[in-house]
Protein backbone atom coordinates (compact mmCIF):
# COMPACT_ATOMS: atom_id res chain seq x y z
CA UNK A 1 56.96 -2.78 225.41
CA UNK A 2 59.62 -5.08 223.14
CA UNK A 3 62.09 -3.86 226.18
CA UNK A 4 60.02 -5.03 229.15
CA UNK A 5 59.84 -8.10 227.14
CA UNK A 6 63.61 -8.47 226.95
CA UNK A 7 64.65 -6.51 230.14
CA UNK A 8 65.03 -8.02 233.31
CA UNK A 9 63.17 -6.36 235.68
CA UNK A 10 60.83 -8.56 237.98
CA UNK A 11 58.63 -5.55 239.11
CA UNK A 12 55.43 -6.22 240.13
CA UNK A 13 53.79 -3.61 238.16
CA UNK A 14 55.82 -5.43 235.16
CA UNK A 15 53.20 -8.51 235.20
CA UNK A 16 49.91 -6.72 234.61
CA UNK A 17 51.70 -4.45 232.37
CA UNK A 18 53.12 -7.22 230.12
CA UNK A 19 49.91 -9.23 230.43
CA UNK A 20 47.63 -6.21 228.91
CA UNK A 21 50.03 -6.32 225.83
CA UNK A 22 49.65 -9.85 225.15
CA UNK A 23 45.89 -9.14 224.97
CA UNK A 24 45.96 -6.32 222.69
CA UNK A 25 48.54 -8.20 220.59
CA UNK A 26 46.23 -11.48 220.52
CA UNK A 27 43.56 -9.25 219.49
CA UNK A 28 45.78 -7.91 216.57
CA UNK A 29 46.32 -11.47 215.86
CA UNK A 30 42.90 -12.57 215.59
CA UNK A 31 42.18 -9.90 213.24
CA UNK A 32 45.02 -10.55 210.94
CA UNK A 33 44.20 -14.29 210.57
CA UNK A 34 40.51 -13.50 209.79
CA UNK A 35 42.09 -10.75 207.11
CA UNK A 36 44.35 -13.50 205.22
CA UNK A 37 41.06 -15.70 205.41
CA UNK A 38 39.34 -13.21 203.61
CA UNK A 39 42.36 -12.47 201.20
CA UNK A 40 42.35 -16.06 200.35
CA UNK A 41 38.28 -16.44 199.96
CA UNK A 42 38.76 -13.13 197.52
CA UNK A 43 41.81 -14.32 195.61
CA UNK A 44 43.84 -10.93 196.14
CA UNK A 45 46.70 -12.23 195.04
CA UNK A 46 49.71 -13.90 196.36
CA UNK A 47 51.90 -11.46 197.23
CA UNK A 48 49.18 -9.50 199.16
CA UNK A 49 48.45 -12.83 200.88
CA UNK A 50 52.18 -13.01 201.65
CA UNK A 51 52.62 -9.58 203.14
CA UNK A 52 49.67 -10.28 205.63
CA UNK A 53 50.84 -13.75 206.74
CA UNK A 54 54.30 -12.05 207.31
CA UNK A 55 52.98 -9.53 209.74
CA UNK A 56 51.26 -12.07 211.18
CA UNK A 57 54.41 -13.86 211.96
CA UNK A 58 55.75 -10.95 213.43
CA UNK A 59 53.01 -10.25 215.46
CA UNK A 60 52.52 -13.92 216.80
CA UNK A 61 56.19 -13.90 217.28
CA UNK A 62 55.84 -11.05 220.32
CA UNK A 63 53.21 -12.65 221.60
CA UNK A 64 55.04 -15.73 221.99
CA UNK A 65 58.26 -13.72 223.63
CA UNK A 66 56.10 -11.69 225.45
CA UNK A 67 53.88 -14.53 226.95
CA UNK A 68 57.62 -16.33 227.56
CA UNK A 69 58.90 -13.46 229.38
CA UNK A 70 55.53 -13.56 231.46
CA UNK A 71 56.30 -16.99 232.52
CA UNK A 72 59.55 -15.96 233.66
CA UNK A 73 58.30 -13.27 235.74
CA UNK A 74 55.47 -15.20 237.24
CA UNK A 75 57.82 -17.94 238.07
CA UNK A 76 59.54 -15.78 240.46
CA UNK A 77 56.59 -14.73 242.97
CA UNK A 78 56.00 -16.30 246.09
CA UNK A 79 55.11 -19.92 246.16
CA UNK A 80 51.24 -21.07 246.38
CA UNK A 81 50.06 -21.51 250.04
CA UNK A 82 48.52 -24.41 251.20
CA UNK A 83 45.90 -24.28 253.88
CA UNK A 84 46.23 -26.34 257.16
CA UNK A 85 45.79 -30.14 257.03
CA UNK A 86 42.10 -31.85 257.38
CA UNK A 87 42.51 -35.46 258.88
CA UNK A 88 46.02 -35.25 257.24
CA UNK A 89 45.76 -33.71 254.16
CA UNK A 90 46.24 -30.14 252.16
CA UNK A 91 43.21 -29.51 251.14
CA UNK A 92 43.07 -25.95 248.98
CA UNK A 93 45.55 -23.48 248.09
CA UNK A 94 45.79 -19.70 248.17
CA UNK A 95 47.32 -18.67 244.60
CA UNK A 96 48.17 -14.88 244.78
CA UNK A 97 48.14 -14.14 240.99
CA UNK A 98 48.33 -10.78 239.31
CA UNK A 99 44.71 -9.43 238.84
CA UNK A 100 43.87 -10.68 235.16
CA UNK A 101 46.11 -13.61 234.93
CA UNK A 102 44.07 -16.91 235.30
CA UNK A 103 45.95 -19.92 236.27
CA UNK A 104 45.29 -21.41 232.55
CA UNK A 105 47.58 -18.04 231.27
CA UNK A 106 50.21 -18.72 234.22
CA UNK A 107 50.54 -22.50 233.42
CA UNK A 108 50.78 -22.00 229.74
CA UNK A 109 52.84 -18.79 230.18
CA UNK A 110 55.36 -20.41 232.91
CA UNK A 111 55.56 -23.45 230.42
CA UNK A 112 56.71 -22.08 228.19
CA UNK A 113 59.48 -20.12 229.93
CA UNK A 114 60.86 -23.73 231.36
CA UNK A 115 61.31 -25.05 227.70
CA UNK A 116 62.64 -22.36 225.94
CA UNK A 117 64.81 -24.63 223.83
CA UNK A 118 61.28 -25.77 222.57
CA UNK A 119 59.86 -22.56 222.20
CA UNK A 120 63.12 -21.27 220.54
CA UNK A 121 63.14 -24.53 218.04
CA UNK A 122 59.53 -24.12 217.00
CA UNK A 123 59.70 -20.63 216.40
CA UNK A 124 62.41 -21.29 213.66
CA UNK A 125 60.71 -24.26 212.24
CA UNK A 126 57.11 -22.24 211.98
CA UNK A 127 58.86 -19.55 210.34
CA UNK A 128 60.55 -22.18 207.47
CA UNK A 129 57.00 -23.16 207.27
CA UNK A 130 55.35 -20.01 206.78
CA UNK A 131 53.10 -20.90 210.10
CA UNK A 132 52.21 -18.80 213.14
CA UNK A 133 54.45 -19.49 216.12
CA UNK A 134 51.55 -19.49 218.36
CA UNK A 135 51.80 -19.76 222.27
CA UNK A 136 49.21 -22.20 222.75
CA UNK A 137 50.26 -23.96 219.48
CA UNK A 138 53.99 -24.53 220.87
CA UNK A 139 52.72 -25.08 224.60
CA UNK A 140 50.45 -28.40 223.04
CA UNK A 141 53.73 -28.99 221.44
CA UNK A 142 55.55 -29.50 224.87
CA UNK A 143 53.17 -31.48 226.72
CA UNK A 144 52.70 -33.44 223.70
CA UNK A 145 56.44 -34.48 224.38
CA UNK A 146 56.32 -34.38 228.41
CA UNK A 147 53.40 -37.15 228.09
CA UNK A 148 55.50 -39.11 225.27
CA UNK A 149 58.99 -39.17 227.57
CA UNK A 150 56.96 -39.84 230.54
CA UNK A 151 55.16 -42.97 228.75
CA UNK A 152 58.45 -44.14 227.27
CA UNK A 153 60.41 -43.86 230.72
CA UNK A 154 57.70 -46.00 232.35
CA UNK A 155 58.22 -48.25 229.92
CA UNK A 156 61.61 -48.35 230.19
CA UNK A 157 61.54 -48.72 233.93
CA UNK A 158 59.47 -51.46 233.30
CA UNK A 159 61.77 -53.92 231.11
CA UNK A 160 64.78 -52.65 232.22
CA UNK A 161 65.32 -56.50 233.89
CA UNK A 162 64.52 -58.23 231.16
CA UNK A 163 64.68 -56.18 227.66
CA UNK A 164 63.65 -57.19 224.63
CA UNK A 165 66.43 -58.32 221.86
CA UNK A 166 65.85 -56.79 219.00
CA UNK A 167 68.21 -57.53 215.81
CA UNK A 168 68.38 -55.85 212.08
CA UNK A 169 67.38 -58.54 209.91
CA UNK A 170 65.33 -60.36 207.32
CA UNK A 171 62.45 -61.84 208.65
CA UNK A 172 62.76 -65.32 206.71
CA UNK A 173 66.42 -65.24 207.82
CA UNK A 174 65.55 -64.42 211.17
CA UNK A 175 63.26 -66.61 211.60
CA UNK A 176 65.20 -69.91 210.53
CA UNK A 177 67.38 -68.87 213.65
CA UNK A 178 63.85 -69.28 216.07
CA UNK A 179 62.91 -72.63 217.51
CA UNK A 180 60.33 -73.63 220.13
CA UNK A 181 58.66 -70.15 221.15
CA UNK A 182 54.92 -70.18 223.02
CA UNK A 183 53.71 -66.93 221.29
CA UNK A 184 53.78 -65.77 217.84
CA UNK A 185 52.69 -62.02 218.25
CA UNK A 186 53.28 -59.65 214.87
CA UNK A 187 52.32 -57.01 212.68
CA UNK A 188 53.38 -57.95 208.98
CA UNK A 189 53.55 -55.53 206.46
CA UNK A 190 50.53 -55.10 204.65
CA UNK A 191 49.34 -55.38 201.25
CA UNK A 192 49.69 -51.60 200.44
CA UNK A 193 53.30 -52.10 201.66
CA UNK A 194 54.43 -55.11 199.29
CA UNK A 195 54.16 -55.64 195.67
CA UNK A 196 52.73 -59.14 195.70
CA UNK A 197 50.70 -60.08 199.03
CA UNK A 198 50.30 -63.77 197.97
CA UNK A 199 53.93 -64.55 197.55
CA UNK A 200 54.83 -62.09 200.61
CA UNK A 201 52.28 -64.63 203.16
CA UNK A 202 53.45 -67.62 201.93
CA UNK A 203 56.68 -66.91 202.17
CA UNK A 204 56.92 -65.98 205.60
CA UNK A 205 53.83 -67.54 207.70
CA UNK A 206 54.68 -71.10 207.07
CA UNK A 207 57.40 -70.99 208.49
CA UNK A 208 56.77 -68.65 211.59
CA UNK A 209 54.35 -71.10 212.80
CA UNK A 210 56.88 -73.37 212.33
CA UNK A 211 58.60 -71.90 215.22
CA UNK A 212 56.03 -72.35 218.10
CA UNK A 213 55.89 -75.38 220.65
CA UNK A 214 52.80 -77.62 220.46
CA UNK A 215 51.23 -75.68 223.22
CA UNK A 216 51.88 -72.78 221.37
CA UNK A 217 49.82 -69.57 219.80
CA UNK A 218 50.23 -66.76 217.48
CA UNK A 219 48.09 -63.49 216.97
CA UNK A 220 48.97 -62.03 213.05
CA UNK A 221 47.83 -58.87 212.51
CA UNK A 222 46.36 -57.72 209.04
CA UNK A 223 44.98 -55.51 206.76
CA UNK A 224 40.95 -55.81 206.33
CA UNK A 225 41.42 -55.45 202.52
CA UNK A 226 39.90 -57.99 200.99
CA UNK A 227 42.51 -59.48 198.66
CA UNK A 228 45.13 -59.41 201.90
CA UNK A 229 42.58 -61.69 203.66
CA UNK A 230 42.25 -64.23 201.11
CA UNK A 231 45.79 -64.14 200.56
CA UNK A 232 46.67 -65.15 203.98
CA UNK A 233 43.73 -67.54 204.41
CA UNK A 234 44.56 -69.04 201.20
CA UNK A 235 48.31 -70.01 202.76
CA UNK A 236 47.10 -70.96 206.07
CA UNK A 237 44.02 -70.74 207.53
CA UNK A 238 43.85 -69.74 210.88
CA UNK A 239 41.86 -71.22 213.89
CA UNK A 240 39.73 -67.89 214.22
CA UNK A 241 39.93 -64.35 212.80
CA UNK A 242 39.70 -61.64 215.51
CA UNK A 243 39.22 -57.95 215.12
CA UNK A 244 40.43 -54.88 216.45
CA UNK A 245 38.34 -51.76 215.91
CA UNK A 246 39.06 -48.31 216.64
CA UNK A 247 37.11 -44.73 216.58
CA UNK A 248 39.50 -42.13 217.34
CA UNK A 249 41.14 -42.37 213.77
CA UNK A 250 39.20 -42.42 210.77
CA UNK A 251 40.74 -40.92 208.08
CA UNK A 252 39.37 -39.17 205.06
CA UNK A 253 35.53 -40.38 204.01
CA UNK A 254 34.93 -42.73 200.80
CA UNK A 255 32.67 -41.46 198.55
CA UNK A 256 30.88 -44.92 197.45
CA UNK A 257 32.72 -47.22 200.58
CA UNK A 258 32.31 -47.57 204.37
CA UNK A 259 34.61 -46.23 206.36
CA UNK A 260 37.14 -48.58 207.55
CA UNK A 261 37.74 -48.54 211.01
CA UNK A 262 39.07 -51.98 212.16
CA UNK A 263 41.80 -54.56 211.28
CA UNK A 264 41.62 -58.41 210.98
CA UNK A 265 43.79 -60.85 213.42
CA UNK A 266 44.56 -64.19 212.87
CA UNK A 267 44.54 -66.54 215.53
CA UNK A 268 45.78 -69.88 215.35
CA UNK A 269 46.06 -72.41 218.18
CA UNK A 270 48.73 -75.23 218.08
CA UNK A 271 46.93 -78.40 218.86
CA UNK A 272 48.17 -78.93 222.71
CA UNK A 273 47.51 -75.49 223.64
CA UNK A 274 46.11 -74.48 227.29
CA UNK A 275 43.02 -72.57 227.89
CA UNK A 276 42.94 -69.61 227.18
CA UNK A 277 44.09 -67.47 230.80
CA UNK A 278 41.34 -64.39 230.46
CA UNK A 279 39.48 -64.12 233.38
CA UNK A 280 37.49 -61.14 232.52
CA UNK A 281 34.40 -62.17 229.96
CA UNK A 282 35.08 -58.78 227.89
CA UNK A 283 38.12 -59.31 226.69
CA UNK A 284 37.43 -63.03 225.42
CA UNK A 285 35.13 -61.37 222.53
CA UNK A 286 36.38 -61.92 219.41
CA UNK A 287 36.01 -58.03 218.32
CA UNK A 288 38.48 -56.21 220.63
CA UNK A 289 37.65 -52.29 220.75
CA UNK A 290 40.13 -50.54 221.70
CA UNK A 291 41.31 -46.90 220.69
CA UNK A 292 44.29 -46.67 218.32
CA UNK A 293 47.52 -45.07 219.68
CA UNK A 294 46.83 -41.71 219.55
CA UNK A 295 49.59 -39.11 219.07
CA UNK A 296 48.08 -36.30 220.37
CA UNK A 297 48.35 -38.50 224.19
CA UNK A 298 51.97 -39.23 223.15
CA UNK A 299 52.39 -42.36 222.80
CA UNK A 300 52.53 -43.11 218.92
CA UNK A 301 55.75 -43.86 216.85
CA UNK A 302 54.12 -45.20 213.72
CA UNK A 303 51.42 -45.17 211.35
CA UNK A 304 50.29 -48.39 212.12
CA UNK A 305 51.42 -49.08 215.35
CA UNK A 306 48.61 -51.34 217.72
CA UNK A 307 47.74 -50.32 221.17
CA UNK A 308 49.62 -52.02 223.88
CA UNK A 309 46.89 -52.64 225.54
CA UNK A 310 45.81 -54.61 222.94
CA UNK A 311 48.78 -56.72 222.72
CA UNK A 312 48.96 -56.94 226.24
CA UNK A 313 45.91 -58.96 226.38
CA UNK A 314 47.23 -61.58 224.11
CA UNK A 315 50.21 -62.26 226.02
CA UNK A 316 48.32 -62.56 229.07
CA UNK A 317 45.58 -64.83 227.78
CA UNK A 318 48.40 -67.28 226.07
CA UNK A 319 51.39 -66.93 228.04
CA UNK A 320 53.04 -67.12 231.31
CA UNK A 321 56.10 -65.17 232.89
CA UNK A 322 59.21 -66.20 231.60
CA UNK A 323 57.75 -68.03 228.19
CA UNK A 324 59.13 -66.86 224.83
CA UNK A 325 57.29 -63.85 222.52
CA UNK A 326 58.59 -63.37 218.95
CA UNK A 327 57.56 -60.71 216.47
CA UNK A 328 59.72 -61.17 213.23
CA UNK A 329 58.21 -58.01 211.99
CA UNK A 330 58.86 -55.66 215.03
CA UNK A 331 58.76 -52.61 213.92
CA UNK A 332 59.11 -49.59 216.83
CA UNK A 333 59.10 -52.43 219.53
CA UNK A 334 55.76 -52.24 221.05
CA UNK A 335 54.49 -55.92 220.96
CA UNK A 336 58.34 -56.78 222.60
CA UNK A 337 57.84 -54.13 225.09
CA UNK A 338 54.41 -55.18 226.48
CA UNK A 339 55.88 -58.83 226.44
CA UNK A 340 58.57 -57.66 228.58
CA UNK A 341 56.51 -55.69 230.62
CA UNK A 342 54.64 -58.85 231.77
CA UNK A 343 57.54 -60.79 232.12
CA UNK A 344 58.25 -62.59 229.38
CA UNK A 345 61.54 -62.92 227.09
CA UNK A 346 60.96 -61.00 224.00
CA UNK A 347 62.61 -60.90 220.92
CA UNK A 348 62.12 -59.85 217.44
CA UNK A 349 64.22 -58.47 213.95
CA UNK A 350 63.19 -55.33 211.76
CA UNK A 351 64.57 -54.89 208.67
CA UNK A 352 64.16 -50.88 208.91
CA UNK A 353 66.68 -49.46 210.61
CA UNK A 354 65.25 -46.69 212.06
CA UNK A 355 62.08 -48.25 212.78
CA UNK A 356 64.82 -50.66 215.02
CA UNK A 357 66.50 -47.09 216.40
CA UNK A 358 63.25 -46.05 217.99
CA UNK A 359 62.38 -49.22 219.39
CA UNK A 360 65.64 -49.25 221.15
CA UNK A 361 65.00 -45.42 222.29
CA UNK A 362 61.85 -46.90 223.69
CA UNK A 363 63.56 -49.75 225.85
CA UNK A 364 64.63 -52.64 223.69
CA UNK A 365 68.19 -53.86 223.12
CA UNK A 366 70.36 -53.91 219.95
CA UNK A 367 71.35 -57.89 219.18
């Protein structure tokens, strides 16, 4: 069978043939993951437990080449059919696939055979980690990146007039550069990050707000720990505090503690500000749910990074097109990017340079 898998031939007989093997083999498989789960529940020893993992390598390895060379093999039959227009669309189609192949096999198999960079790239990293180079594991691992480049081209396509400026810098130094901005929009460090949270907020919010116009606004996001809060109240206390809350990421659970699932925003208002521009009641509560970025969707680049829809709210509700958005502590971009996706000129500093590299993968432009 290892020759079908690395011959050529596109018979059709080859299909079901190949497609019975991967069956048996994922069978095999099964079985030798439940036997290292029971090596490891008996405490056999390690290199018992070592021996069984490597055969299970080997044997998810041909079922990844063989469900690779399947791909390639289905890719070459005859195109899907459509049926005949109804009031000017194709409605149905006629897939002629192998008997035993569902289309769930054929997509994953035939995706698989179109990134075999991928495949070949996280067969080598599964076997530096000891892991099982899995066909369905690897195929998550390719849409996983199709729906990341395809949410970071949009994104791109959208600024690409107007990109954010993004520069490597201190934030105190950067912002002494900043004068007259409408929107203050930011994600500071927080107090997990920095050795002393009251020095790090007074040394830095003063004079941020410094920077906006008298009809200006600025949205500081923060920690919910308690002594981060009264830090930053302590230096300046804010006009309201908002919240963001989130249930798709919860983390491990406290043992005598809530679980913490939302963040604190400060919102301050300079005294000549406009109404607030938010049309739609829902978003004008003060406790904004809305799911953190979640990486198995693609579009996540940091531990802490906000939703853009979240920060696309703000801008809306306290800015219009062509008004300045800063955010001295940029990060990976994303507050800049939704500002320039509405409009607006956007600029910001990091003082991480990578951080600053993926931000200007994701659209934004070096100063």
């Amino acid at each position: 069978m290892t020759d079908i898998i690395k011959s050529k031939s596109n018979l059709p007989s080859t299909i079901p043939l190949l497609n019975k093997f991967i069956l048996i083999k994922e069978q095999q498989l099964e079985s030798q993951k439940a036997e290292i789960k029971a090596i490891k529940s008996a405490e056999l020893g390690a290199e018992v437990e070592k021996q069984k993992i490597w055969e299970a390598e080997q044997t998810a390895e041909i079922v990844l080449d063989a469900t690779t060379r399947l791909g390639e093999l289905l890719a070459e039959l005859p195109k899907p059919k459509f049926n005949k227009p109804i009031n000017g669309s194709l409605r149905g189609t006629i897939e002629s696939l192998p008997p035993g192949i569902s289309k769930k096999r054929s997509h994953q198999a035939q995706t698989l055979a179109k990134n075999k960079a991928i495949v070949e790239q996280e067969k080598a990293k599964a076997k530096e980690k000891d892991d099982l180079p899995t066909p369905k594991k690897i195929y998550r691992i390719i849409k996983h990146q199709e729906r990341k480049n395809k949410l970071k081209n949009e994104v791109i396509k959208a600024v690409s007039n107007k990109p954010p400026i993004v520069k490597l810098s201190d934030a105190i130094e950067w912002l002494n550069l900043q004068k007259e901005v409408d929107l203050l929009l930011t994600d500071p460090p927080y107090s997990t990050d920095v050795n002393d949270i009251y020095k790090f907020a007074s040394s830095w919010l003063p004079l941020a707000l410094t920077t906006l116009k008298p009809t200006g606004r600025a949205y500081v996001c923060i920690g919910a720990y308690p002594q981060e809060l009264h830090a930053y109240l302590s230096v300046s206390m804010p006009s309201q505090i908002l919240v963001w809350t989130y249930k798709n990421t919860l983390g491990p659970t406290p043992t005598n503690l809530y679980k913490q699932n939302w963040q604190a925003i400060l919102y301050y208002q300079m005294p000549d500000a406009p109404k607030i521009n938010c049309p739609i009641m829902l978003e004008q509560f003060s406790v904004q749910d809305i799911n953190a970025p979640d990486g198995r969707l693609g579009d996540r680049y940091h531990a802490w990074q906000k939703p853009m829809e979240l920060a696309e709210r703000f801008i809306k509700h306290s800015t219009e097109p062509e008004q300045i958005v800063i955010d001295p502590f940029c990060c990976t971009g994303t507050f800049l990017l939704a500002a320039a996706k509405l409009g607006r000129i956007s600029r910001g500093c990091d003082n991480n340079e990578d951080n600053l590299n993926i931000a200007i993968e994701r659209g934004c432009v070096r100063e």
